[in-house]
Protein backbone atom coordinates (compact mmCIF):
# COMPACT_ATOMS: atom_id res chain seq x y z
CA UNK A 1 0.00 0.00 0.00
CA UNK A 2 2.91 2.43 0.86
CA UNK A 3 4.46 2.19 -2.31
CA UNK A 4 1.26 2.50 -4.31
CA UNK A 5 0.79 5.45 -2.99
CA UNK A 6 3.96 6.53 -3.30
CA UNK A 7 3.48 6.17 -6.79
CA UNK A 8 -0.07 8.38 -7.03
CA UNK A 9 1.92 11.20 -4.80
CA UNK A 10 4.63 10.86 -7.83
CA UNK A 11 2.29 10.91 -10.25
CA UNK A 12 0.54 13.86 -8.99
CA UNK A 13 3.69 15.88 -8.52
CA UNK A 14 5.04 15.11 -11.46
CA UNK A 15 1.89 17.13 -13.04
CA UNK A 16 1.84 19.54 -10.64
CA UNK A 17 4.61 21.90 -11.30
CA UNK A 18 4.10 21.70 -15.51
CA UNK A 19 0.62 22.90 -15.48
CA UNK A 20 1.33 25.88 -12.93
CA UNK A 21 4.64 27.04 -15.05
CA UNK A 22 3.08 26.59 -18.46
CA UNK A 23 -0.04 28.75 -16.69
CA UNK A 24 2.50 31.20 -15.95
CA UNK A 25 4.74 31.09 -19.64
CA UNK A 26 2.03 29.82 -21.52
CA UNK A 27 3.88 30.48 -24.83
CA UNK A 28 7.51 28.62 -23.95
CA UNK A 29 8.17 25.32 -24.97
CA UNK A 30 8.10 22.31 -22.63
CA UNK A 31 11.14 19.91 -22.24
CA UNK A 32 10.53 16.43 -19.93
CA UNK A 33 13.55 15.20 -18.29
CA UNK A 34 13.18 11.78 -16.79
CA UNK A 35 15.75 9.90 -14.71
CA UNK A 36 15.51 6.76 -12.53
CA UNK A 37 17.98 8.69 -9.53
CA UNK A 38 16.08 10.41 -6.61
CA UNK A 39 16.08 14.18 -6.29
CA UNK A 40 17.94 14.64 -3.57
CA UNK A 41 21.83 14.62 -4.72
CA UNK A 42 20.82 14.73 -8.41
CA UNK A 43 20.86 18.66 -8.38
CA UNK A 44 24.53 18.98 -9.91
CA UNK A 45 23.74 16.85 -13.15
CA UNK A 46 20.62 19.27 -13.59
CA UNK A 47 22.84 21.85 -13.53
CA UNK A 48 25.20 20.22 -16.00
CA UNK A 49 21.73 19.95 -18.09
CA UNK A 50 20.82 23.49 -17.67
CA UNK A 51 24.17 24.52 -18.67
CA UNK A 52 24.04 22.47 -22.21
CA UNK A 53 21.11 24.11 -22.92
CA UNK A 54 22.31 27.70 -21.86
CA UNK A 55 25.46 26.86 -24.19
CA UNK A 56 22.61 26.94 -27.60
CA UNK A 57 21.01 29.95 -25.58
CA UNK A 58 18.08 28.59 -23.65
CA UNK A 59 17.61 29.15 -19.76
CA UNK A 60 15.14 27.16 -17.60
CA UNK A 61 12.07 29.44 -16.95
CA UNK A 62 13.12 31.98 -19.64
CA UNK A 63 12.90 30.82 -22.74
CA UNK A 64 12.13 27.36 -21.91
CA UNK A 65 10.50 24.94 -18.92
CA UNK A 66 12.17 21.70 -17.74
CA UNK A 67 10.35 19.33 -16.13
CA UNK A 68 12.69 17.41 -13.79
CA UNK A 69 11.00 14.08 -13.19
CA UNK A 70 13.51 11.95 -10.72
CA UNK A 71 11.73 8.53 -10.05
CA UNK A 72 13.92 7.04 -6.69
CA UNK A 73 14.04 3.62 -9.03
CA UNK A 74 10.22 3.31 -9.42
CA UNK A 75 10.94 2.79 -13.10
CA UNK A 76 6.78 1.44 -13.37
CA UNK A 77 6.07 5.37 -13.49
CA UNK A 78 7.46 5.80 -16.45
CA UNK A 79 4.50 5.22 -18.61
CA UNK A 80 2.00 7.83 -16.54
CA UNK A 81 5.03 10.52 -17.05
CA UNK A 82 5.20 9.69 -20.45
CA UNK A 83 1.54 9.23 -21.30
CA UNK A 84 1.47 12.35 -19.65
CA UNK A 85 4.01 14.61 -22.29
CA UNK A 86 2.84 12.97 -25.20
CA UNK A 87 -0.57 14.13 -24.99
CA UNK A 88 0.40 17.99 -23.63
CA UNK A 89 2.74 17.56 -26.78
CA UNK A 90 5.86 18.55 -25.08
CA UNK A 91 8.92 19.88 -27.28
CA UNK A 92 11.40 17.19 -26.85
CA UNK A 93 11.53 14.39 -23.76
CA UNK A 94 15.39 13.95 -22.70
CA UNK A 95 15.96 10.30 -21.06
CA UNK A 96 19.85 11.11 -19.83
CA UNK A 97 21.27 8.42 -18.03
CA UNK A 98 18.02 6.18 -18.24
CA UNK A 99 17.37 3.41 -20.95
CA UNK A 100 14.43 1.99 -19.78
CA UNK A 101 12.81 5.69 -20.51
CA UNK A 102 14.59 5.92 -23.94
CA UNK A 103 13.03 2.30 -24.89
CA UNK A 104 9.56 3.40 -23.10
CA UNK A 105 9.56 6.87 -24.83
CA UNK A 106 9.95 5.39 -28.36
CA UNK A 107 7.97 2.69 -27.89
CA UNK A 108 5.18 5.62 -27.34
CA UNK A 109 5.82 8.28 -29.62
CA UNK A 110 7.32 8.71 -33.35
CA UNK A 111 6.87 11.88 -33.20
CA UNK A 112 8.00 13.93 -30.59
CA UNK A 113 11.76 14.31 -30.16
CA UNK A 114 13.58 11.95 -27.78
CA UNK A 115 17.38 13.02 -26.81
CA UNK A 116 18.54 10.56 -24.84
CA UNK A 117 21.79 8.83 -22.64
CA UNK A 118 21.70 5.58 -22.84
CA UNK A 119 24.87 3.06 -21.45
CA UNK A 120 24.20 0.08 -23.98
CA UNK A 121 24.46 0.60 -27.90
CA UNK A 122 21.27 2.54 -28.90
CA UNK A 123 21.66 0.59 -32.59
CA UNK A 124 21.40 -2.63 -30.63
CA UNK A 125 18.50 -1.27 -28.53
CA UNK A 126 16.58 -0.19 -31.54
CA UNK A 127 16.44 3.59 -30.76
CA UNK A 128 17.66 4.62 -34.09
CA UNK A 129 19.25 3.27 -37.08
CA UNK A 130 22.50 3.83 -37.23
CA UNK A 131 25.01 6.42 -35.05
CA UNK A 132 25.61 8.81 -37.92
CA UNK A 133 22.35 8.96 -39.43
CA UNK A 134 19.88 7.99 -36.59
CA UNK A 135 16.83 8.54 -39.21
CA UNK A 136 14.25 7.81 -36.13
CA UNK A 137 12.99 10.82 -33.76
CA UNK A 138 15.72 10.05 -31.36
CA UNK A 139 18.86 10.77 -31.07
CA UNK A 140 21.48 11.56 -28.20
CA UNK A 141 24.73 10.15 -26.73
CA UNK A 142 26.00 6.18 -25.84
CA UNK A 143 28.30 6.35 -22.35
CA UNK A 144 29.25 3.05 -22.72
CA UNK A 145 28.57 1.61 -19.06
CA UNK A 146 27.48 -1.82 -20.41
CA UNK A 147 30.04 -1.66 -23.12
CA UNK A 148 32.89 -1.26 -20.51
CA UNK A 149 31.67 -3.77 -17.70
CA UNK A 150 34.37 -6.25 -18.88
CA UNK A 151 37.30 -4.10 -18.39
CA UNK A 152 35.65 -3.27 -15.22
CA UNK A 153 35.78 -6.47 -14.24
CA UNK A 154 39.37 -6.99 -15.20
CA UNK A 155 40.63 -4.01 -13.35
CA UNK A 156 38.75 -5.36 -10.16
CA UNK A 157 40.46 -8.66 -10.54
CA UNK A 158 44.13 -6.65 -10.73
CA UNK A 159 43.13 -4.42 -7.35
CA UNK A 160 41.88 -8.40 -6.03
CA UNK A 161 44.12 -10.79 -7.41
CA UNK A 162 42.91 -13.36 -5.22
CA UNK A 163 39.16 -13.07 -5.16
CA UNK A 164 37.29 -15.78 -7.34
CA UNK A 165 33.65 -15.42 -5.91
CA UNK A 166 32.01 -12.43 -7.32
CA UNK A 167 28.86 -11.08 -6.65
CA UNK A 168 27.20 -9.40 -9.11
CA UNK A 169 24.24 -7.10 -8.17
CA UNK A 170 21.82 -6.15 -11.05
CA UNK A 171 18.56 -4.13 -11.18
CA UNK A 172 15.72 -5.77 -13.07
CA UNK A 173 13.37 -3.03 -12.99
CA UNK A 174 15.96 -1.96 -15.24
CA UNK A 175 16.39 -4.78 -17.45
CA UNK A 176 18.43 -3.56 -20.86
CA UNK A 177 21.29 -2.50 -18.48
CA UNK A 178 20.92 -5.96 -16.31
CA UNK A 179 20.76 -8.06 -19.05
CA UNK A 180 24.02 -6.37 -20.95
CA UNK A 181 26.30 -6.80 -17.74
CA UNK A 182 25.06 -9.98 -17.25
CA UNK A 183 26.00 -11.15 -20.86
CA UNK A 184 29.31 -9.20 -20.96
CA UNK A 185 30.67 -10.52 -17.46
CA UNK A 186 29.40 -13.66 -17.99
CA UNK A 187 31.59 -13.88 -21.07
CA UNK A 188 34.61 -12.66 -19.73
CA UNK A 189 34.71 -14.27 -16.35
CA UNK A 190 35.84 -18.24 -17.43
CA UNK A 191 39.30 -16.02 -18.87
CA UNK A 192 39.97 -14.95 -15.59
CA UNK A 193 38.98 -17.90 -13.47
CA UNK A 194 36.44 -15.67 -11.62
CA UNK A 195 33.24 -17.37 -10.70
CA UNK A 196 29.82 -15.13 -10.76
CA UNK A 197 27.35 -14.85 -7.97
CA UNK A 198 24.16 -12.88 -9.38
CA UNK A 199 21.72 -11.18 -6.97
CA UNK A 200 19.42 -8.74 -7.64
CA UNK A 201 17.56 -5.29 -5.94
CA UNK A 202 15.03 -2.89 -7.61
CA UNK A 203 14.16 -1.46 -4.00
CA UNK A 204 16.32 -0.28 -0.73
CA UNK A 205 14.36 -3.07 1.18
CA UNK A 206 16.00 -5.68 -1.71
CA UNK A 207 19.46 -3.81 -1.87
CA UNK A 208 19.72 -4.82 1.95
CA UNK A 209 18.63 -8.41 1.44
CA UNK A 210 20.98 -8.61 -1.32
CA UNK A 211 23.78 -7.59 0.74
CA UNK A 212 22.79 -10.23 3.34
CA UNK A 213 22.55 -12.82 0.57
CA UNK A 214 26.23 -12.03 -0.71
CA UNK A 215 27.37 -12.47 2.87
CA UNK A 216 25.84 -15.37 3.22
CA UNK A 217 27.48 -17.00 0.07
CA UNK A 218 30.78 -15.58 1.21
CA UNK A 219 31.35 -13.86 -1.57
CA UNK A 220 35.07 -12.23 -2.04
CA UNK A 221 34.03 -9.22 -3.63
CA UNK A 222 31.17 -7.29 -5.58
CA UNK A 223 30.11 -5.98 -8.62
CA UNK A 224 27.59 -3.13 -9.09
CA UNK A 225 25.97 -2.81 -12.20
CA UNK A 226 25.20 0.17 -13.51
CA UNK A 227 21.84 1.63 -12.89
CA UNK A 228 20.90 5.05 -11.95
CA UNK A 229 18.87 4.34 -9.32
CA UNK A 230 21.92 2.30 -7.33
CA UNK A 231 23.67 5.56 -7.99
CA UNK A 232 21.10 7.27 -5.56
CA UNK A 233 21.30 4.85 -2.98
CA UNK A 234 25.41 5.32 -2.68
CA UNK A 235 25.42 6.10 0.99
CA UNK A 236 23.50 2.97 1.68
CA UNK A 237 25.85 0.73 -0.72
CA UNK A 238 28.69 2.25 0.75
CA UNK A 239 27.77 1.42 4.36
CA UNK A 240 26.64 -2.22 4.11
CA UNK A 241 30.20 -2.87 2.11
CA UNK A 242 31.73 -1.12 5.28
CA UNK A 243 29.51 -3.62 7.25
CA UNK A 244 30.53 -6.79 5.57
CA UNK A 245 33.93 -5.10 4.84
CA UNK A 246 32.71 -6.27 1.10
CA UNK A 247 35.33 -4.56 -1.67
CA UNK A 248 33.25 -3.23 -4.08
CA UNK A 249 33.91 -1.87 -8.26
CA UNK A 250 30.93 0.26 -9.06
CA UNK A 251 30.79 2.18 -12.81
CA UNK A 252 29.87 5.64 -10.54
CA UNK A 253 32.80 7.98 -9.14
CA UNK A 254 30.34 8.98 -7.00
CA UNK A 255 29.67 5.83 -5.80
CA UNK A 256 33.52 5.33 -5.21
CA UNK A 257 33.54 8.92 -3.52
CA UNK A 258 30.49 7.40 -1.00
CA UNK A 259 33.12 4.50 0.33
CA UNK A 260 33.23 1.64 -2.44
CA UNK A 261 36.67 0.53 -2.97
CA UNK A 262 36.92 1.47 -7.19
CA UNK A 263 35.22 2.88 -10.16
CA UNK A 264 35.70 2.46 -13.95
CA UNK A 265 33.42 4.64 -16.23
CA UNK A 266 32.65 8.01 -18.16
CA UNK A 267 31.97 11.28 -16.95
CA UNK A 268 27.90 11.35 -15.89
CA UNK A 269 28.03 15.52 -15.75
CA UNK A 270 29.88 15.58 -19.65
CA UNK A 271 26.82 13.31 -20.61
CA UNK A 272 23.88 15.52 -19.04
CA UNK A 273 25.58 19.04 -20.17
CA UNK A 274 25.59 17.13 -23.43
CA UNK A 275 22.00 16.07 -23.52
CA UNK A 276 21.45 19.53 -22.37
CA UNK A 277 22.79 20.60 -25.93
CA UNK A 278 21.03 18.70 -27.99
CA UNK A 279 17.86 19.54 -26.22
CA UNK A 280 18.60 23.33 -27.23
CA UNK A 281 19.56 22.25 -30.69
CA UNK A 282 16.11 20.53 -31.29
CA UNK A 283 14.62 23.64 -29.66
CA UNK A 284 16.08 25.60 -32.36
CA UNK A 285 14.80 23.59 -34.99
CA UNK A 286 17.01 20.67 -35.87
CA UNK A 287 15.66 17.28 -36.61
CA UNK A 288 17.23 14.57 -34.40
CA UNK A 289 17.08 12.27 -37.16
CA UNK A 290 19.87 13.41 -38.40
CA UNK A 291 21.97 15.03 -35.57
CA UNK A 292 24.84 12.07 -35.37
CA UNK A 293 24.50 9.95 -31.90
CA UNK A 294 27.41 11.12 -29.70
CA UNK A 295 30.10 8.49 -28.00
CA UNK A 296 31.62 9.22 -24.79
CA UNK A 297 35.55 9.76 -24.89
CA UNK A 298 36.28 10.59 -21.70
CA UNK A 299 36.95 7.84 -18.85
CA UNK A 300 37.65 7.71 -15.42
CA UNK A 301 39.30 4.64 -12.92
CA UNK A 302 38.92 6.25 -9.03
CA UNK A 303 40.46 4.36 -6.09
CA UNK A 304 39.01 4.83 -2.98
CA UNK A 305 42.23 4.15 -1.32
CA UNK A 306 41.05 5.34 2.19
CA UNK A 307 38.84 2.08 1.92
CA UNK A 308 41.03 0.03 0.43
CA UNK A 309 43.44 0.39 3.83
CA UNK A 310 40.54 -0.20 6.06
CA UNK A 311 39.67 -3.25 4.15
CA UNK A 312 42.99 -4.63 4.22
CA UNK A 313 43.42 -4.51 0.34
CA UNK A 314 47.06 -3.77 -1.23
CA UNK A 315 46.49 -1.83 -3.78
CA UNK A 316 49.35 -2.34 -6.66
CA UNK A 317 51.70 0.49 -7.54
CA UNK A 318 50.71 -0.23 -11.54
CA UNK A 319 46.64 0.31 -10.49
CA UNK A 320 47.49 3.50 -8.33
CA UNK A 321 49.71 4.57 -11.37
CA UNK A 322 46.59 4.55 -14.02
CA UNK A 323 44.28 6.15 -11.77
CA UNK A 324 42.81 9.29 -12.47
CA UNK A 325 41.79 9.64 -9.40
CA UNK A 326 43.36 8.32 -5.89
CA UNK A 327 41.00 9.14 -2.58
CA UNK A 328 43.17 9.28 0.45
């Protein structure tokens, strides 16, 4: 019952704040932003948002209203959000960080532009047809956190030469992103004699069982997938690894800032401020069927080595020399 209604207060103040800014700037166009994190800690990649679209001259409230819709992990919103845009016609719906939105939003609408940021190859996913010529209503960026789970997993087995037992916690509410780690660590594991533990968590209820699962099956060590919503919850990953004293790789440097032991992935702000530009770019009248798809460039491998001392872990001199960034 308590998350049911959880979900009707969502819904409702997800309309709320639309209706009384559109009453207010009846004439500006309306941008939906959807992400699976919660709003509290999510306020800096809005800002990274705000500034794309300030960079192809738009400003929030100006000449344009965002709708921020952040949905704690309750992913089975999505469809009254979107529902919700497509029939006020909204200018463009922007999905950053979020695949299960992407896939939702195009599964809804051909017509109103989609920018999104999606970790797993949007060709694959069926979002458009090709990177350079996307020739759907979508278009947007790739930032490769599925594509990159396998050298995550290698680096993790350098910082923990002697772990074998991994556990691997996915999200199914969030199931493009679960099912890509699953396939890509599953292939790479036999090469490094690691053997895979999966366990899964759509809720903070199920993130704690999880965590008393992994203990229970002694795991060595564990593997975040990415998901948004995990992001979120990095205070409460990082204390139950503390707990179990658990060494943890995670594709979030924010998750790595929280307490978990590594991180291997691109920059989430560079991928906002990005979809932020596109959005604008739209606004002014291009088609995103044929503004190229974007590919993330920049990458970045965090040690936590703070943690790693208090978890006993010797971190080699080779790992601390390719970091980009060491936490002491």
């Amino acid at each position: 019952m308590r998350r049911r209604a959880f979900i009707e207060l969502l819904g409702g103040a997800v309309l709320a704040r639309p209706f009384a800014l559109r009453a207010q700037s009846p004439a500006l166009p309306v941008v939906t932003l959807i992400n699976a994190r919660s709003a509290d800690g999510s306020a800096a990649l809005a800002a990274e948002f705000a500034k794309g679209l300030s960079q192809t001259g738009f400003a929030d409230g100006k000449d344009v209203v965002v709708e921020y819709h952040w949905l704690d992990g309750h992913y089975e919103a999505l469809s009254t959000i979107i529902d919700d845009a497509i029939r006020r016609r909204v200018a463009v719906i922007a999905t950053p960080g979020n695949s299960p939105g992407a896939l939702a939003t195009k599964a809804a609408t051909e017509t109103i532009p989609i920018v999104f940021g999606v970790s797993e190859d949007p060709v694959a996913l069926g979002l458009v047809k090709s990177l350079a010529q996307p020739r759907t209503n979508a278009t947007g960026i790739n930032f490769f956190a599925s594509e990159i789970d396998a050298k995550r997993l290698g680096l993790m087995h350098e910082l923990l030469p002697k772990a074998v037992r991994i556990a691997v916690l996915i999200n199914p509410a969030n199931a493009a992103t679960s099912e890509a780690t699953s396939k890509a660590l599953t292939e790479v594991a036999p090469s490094l004699g690691l053997e895979l533990l999966f366990f899964r968590a759509s809720t903070p209820a199920e993130i704690d069982a999880a965590f008393a699962a992994i203990a229970g099956a002694r795991a060595d060590a564990l593997f975040v997938a990415p998901d948004a919503f995990f992001t979120s919850r990095r205070t409460q990953f990082a204390a139950l690894a503390a707990r179990d004293r658990l060494p943890a790789s995670t594709f979030s440097s924010e998750m790595a800032a929280a307490g978990l032991v590594m991180s291997y992935g691109t920059n989430l702000a560079d991928m906002f401020r990005q979809v932020g530009v596109y959005t604008g770019t739209i606004l002014k009248g291009a088609k995103p069927s044929e503004l190229p798809v974007l590919q993330s460039t920049r990458f970045e491998f965090t040690i936590n080595l703070k943690v790693a001392r208090l978890l006993g872990v010797d971190v080699p001199a080779t790992l601390l020399a390719r970091a980009d960034d060491v936490i002491e």
